[in-house]
Protein backbone atom coordinates (compact mmCIF):
# COMPACT_ATOMS: atom_id res chain seq x y z
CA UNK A 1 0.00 0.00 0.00
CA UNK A 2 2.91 2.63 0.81
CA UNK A 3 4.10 2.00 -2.64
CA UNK A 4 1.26 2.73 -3.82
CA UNK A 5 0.73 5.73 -2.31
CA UNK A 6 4.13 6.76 -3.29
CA UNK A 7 3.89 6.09 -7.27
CA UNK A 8 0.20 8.04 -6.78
CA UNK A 9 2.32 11.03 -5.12
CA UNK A 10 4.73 10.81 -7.50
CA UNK A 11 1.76 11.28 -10.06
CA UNK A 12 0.29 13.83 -8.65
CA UNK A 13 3.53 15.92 -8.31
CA UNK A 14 4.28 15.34 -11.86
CA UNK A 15 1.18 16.85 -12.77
CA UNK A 16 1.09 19.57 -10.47
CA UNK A 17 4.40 20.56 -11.98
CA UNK A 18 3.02 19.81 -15.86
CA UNK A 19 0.13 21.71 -15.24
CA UNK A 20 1.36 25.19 -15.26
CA UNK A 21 3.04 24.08 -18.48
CA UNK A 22 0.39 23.22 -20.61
CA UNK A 23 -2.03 25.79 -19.41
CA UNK A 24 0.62 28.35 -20.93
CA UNK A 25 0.54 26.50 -23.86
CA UNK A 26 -3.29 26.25 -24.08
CA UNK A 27 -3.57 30.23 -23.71
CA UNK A 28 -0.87 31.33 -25.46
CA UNK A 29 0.07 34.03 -26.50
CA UNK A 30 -1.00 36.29 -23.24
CA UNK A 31 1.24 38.87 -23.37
CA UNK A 32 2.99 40.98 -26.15
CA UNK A 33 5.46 39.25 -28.37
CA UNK A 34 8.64 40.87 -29.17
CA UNK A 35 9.96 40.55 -32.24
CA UNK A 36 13.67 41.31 -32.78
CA UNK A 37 15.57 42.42 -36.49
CA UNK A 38 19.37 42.38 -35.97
CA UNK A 39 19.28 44.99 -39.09
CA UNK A 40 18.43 48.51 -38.76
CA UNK A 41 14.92 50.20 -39.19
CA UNK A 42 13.80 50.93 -42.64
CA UNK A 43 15.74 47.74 -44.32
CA UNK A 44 14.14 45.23 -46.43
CA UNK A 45 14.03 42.48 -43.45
CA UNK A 46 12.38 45.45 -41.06
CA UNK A 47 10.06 45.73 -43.58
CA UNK A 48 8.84 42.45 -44.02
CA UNK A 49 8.79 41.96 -40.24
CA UNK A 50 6.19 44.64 -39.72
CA UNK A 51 4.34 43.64 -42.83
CA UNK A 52 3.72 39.58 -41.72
CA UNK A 53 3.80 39.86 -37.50
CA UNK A 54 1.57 43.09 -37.23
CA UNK A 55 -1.26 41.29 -39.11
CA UNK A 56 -0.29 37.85 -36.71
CA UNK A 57 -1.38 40.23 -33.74
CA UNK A 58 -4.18 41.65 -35.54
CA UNK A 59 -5.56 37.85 -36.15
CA UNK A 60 -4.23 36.78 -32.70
CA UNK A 61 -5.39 40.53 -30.87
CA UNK A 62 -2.23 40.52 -29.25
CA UNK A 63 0.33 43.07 -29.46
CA UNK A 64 3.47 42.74 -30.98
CA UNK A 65 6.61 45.04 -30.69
CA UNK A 66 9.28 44.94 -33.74
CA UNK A 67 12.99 46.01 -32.21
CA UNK A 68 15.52 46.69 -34.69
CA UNK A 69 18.74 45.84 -32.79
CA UNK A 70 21.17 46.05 -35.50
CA UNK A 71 25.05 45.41 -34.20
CA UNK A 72 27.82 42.79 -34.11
CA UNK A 73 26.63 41.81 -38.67
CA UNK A 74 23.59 41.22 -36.69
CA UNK A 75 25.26 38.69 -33.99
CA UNK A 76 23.50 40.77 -31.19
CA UNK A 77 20.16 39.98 -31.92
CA UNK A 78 20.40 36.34 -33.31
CA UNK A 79 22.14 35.68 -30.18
CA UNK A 80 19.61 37.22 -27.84
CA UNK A 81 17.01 35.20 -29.17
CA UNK A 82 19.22 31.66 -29.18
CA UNK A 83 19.66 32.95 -25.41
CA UNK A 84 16.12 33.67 -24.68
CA UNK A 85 13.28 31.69 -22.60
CA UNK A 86 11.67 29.31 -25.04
CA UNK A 87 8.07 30.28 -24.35
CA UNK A 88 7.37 31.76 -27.68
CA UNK A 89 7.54 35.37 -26.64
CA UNK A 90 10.55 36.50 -28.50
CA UNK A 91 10.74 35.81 -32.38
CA UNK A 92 13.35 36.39 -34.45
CA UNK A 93 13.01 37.93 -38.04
CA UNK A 94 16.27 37.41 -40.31
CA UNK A 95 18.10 35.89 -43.19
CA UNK A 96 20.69 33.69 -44.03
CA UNK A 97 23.29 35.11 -41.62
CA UNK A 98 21.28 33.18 -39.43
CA UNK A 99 22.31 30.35 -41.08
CA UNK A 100 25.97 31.02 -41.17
CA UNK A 101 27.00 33.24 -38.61
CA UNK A 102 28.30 30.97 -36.28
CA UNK A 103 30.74 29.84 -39.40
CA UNK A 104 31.83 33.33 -39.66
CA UNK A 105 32.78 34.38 -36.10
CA UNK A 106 34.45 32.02 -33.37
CA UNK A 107 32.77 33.25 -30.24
CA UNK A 108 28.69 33.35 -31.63
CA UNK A 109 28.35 31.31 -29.00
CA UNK A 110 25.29 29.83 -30.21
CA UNK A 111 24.47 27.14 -33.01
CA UNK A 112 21.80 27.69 -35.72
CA UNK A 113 20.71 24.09 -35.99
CA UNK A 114 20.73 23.88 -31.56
CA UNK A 115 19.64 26.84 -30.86
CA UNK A 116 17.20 27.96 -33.20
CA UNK A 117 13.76 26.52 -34.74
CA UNK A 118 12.14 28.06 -37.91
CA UNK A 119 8.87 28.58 -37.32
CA UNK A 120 7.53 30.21 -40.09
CA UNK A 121 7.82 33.32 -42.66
CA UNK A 122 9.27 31.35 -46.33
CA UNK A 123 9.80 34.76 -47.93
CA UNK A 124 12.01 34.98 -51.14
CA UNK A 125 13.97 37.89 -51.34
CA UNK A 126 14.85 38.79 -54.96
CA UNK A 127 17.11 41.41 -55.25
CA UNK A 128 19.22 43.05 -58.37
CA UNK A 129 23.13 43.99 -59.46
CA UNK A 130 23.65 47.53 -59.60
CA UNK A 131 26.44 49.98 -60.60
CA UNK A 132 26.54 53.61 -60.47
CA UNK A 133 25.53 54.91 -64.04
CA UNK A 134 28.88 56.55 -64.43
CA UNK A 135 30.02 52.91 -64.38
CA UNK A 136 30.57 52.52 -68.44
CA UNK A 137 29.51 48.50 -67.85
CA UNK A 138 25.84 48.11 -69.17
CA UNK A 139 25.86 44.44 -68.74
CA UNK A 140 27.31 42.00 -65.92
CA UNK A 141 29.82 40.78 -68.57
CA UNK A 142 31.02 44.18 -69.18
CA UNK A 143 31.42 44.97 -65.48
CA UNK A 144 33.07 41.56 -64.88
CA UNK A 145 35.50 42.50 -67.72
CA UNK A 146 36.72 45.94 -66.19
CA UNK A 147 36.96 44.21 -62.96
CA UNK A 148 39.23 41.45 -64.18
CA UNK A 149 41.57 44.18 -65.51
CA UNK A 150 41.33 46.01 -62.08
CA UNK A 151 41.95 43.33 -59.57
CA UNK A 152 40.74 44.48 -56.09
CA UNK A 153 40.28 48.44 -57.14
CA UNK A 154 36.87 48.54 -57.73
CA UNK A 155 35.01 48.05 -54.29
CA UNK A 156 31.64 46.36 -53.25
CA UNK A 157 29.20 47.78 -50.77
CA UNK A 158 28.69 44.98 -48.53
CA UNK A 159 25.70 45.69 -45.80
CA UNK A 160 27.04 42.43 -43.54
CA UNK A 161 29.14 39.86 -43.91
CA UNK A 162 27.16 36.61 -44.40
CA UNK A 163 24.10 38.67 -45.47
CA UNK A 164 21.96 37.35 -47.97
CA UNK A 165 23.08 40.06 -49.98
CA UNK A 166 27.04 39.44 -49.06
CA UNK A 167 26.25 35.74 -50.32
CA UNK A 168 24.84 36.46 -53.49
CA UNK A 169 27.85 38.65 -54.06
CA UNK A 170 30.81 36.21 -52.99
CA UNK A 171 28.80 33.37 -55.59
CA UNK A 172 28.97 36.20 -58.29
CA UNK A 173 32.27 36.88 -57.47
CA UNK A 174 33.38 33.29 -57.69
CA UNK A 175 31.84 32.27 -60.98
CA UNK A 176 33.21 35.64 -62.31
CA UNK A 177 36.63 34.95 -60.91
CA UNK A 178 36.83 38.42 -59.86
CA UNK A 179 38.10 40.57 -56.33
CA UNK A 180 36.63 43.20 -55.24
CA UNK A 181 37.37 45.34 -52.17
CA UNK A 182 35.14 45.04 -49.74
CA UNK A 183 33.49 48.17 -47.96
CA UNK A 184 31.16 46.86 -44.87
CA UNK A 185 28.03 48.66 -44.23
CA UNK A 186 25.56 48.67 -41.19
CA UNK A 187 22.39 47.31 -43.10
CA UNK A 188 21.56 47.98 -46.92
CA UNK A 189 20.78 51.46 -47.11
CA UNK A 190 23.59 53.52 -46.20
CA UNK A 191 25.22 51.53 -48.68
CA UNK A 192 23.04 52.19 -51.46
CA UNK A 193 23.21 55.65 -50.63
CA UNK A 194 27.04 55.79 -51.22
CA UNK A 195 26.33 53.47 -54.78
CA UNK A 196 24.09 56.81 -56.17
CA UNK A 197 26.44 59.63 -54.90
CA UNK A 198 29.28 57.24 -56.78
CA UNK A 199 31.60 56.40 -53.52
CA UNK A 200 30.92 52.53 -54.33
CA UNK A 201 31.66 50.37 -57.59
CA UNK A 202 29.24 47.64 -57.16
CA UNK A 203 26.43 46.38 -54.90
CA UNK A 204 23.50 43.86 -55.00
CA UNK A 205 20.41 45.83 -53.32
CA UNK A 206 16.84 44.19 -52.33
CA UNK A 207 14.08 45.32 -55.43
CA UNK A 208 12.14 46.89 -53.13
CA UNK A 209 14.69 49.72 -52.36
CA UNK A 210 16.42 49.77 -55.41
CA UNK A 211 13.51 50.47 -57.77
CA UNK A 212 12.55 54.03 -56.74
CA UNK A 213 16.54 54.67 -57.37
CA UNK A 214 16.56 52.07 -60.88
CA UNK A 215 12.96 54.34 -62.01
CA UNK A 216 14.57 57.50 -60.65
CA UNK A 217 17.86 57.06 -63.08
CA UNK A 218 20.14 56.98 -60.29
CA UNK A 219 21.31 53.37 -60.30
CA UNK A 220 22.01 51.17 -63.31
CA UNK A 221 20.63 47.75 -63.27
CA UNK A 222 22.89 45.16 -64.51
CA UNK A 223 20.80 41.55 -63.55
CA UNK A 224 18.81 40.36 -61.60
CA UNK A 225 19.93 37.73 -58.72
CA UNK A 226 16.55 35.24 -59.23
CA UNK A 227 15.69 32.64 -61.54
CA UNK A 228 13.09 34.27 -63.56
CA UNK A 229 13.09 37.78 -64.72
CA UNK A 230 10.82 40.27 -62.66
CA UNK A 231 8.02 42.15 -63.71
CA UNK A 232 9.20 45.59 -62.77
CA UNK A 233 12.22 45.20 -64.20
CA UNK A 234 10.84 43.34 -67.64
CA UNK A 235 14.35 44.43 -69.93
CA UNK A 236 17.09 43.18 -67.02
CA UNK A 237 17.86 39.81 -67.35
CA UNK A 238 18.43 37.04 -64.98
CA UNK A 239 21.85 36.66 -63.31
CA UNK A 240 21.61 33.04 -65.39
CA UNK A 241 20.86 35.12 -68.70
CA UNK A 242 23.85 36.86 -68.16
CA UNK A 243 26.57 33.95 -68.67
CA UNK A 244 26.69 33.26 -64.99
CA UNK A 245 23.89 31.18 -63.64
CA UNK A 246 26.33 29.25 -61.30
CA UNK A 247 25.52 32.85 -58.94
CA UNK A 248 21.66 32.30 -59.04
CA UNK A 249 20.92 32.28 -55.49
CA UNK A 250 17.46 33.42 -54.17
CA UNK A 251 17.63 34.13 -50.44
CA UNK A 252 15.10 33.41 -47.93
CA UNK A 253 13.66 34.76 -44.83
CA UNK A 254 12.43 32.79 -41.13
CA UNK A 255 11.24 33.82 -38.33
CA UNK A 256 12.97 31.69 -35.21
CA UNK A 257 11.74 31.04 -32.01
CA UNK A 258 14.23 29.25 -29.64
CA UNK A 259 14.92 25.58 -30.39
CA UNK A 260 13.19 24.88 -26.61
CA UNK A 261 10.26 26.27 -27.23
CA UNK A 262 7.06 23.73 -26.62
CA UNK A 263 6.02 21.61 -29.97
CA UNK A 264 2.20 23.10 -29.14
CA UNK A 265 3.33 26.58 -29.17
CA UNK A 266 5.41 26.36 -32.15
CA UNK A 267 2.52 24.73 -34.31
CA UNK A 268 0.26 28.08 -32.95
CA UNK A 269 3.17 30.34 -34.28
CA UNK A 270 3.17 28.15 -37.51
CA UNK A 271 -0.23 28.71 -38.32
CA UNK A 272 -0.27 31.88 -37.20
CA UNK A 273 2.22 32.93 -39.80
CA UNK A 274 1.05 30.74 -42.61
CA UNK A 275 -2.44 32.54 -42.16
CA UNK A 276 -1.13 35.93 -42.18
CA UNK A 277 0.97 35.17 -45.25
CA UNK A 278 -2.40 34.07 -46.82
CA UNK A 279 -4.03 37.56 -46.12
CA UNK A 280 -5.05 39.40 -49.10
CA UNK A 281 -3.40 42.53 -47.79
CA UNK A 282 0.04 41.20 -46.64
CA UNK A 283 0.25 39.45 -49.96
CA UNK A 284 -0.55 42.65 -51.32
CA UNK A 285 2.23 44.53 -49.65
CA UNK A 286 4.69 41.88 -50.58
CA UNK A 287 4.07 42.18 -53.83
CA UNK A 288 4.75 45.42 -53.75
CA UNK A 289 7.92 45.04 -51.82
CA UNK A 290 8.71 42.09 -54.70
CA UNK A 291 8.70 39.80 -52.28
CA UNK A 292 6.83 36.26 -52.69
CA UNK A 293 5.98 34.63 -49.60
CA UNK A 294 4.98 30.81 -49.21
CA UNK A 295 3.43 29.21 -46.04
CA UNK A 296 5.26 26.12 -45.14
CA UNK A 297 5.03 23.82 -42.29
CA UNK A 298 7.27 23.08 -39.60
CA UNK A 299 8.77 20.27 -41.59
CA UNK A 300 9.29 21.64 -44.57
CA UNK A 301 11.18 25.33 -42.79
CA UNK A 302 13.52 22.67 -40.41
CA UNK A 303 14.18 21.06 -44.21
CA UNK A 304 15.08 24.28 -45.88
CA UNK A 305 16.75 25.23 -42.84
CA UNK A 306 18.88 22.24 -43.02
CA UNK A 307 19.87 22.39 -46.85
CA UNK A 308 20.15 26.36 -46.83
CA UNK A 309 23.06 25.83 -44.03
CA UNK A 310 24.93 23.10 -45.36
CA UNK A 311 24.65 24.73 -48.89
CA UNK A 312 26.02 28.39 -47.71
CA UNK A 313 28.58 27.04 -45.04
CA UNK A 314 30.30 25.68 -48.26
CA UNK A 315 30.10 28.92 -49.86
CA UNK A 316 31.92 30.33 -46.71
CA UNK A 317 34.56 28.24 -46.78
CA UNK A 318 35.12 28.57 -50.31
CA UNK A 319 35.15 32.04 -50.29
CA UNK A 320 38.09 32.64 -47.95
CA UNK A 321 35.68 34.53 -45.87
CA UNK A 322 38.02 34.19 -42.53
CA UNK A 323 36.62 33.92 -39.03
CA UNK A 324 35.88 37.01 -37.17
């Protein structure tokens, strides 16, 4: 009979201390959600953090609270998050330098696959190759060409190492065969602003803030980075088009949660996400922005998060990126 009574209080102690657990679960979310962008306000992954998570608090009536916390090529915030409490209360917003970052620098101190579970937001970022229109190159050929005959004088406007952008640059730069100096940026628009007033060479720049610039006359197009042409930009050909369709590279971006955080919670977030990417509205503003957006399950994001890192760790190390 004692053992009895001790398995039974064993029982009941287990579910006194699962309780408070899954009644968390059951009414999340009950507070405001925080959503951190380790880029600063006003860039194209700000953007599209507003544009998907404000309508997820609309549906959920919950507020959310966007923090740009730019700093560190965006180590601040990924870390923060990896570091947070997993109850589903602080969401991360990035791209691939989630991915890769902790190849890049020895002391992230945190591990993308470990520490970090996709939980939604499958948005393609398509983005173009633009010079100055001083530059006398009207094609990628043409630029690769005066770049081959100035090894490592002509510079590239790089808004953070192991950006999406960054990436799509060192897989241009690699099928070209060509060096460029690299000028690092906090985020992608002060470094646009230096391509129009002519103080950079080269930079690839997200569609959505290069074509006021590309209608405006004060960039020059050269190709787009996707694997179809775009409708905005119906004369500019395709990276591929262009003689170089080994740099075709389309990044993506997730929202993260960390890897703790309770299966039920995540599946919430999930939905959440996929439903507000589904809105009429957001897909209307992502259009706009140029930005096509696909719900995915949980499944399919920790697949694409899987491929995406093995994929651009190889581009790393091929690069000669070195550690930080």
């Amino acid at each position: 009979m004692s053992r009895i009574k001790t398995v039974l209080g064993l029982a009941v102690c287990a579910a006194m201390l699962l309780a408070p657990a899954a009644q968390a679960q059951s009414t999340y979310p009950n507070r405001p959600i925080r959503i951190i962008v380790p880029y600063p306000a006003g860039g194209i992954v700000d953007i599209v953090a507003r544009i998907v998570t404000e309508q997820v608090g609309r549906d959920w009536k919950q507020a959310v609270v966007v923090e740009a916390r730019p700093g560190g090529n965006a180590n601040i915030g990924m870390a923060a998050v990896a570091r947070s409490e997993p109850d589903g209360y602080t969401w991360l917003v990035t791209g691939p330098a989630a991915l890769v970052n902790p190849s890049l620098y020895k002391d992230a101190g945190w591990d993308a696959l470990k520490d970090l579970k996709c939980v939604g937001l499958a948005v393609w970022n398509q983005s173009v190759a633009l010079v100055n229109p001083s530059m006398p190159a009207t094609t990628i050929k043409e630029f690769v060409e005066i770049a081959r005959k100035k090894p490592g004088e002509l510079n590239f406007g790089n808004p953070g190492t192991g950006s999406s952008i960054d990436l799509s640059a060192q897989k241009l730069f690699q099928a070209a065969n060509i060096k460029l100096t690299n000028v690092g940026y906090k985020g992608q628009p002060p470094a646009l602003i230096d391509l129009i007033t002519n103080l950079m060479h080269f930079e690839i720049v997200s569609l959505e803030l290069a074509l006021p610039h590309i209608k405006a006359g004060s960039v020059k197009p050269l190709a787009v980075m996707t694997d179809k042409r775009v409708a905005d930009l119906p004369e500019v050909p395709t990276i591929a088009e262009a003689g170089f369709p080994e740099a075709t590279y389309v990044p993506w971006y997730g929202i993260y949660v960390q890897a703790g955080t309770p299966g039920a919670i995540a599946e919430k977030i999930n939905d959440g996400i996929n439903k507000a990417l589904q809105n009429p509205e957001v897909q209307k503003q992502l259009a706009v922005a140029n930005i096509p957006g696909k719900a995915m399950p949980l499944a399919d994001l920790a697949a694409l998060m899987k491929a995406d890192h093995e994929k651009l760790t190889k581009v790393i190390a091929t690069s000669g990126m070195a550690l930080q």
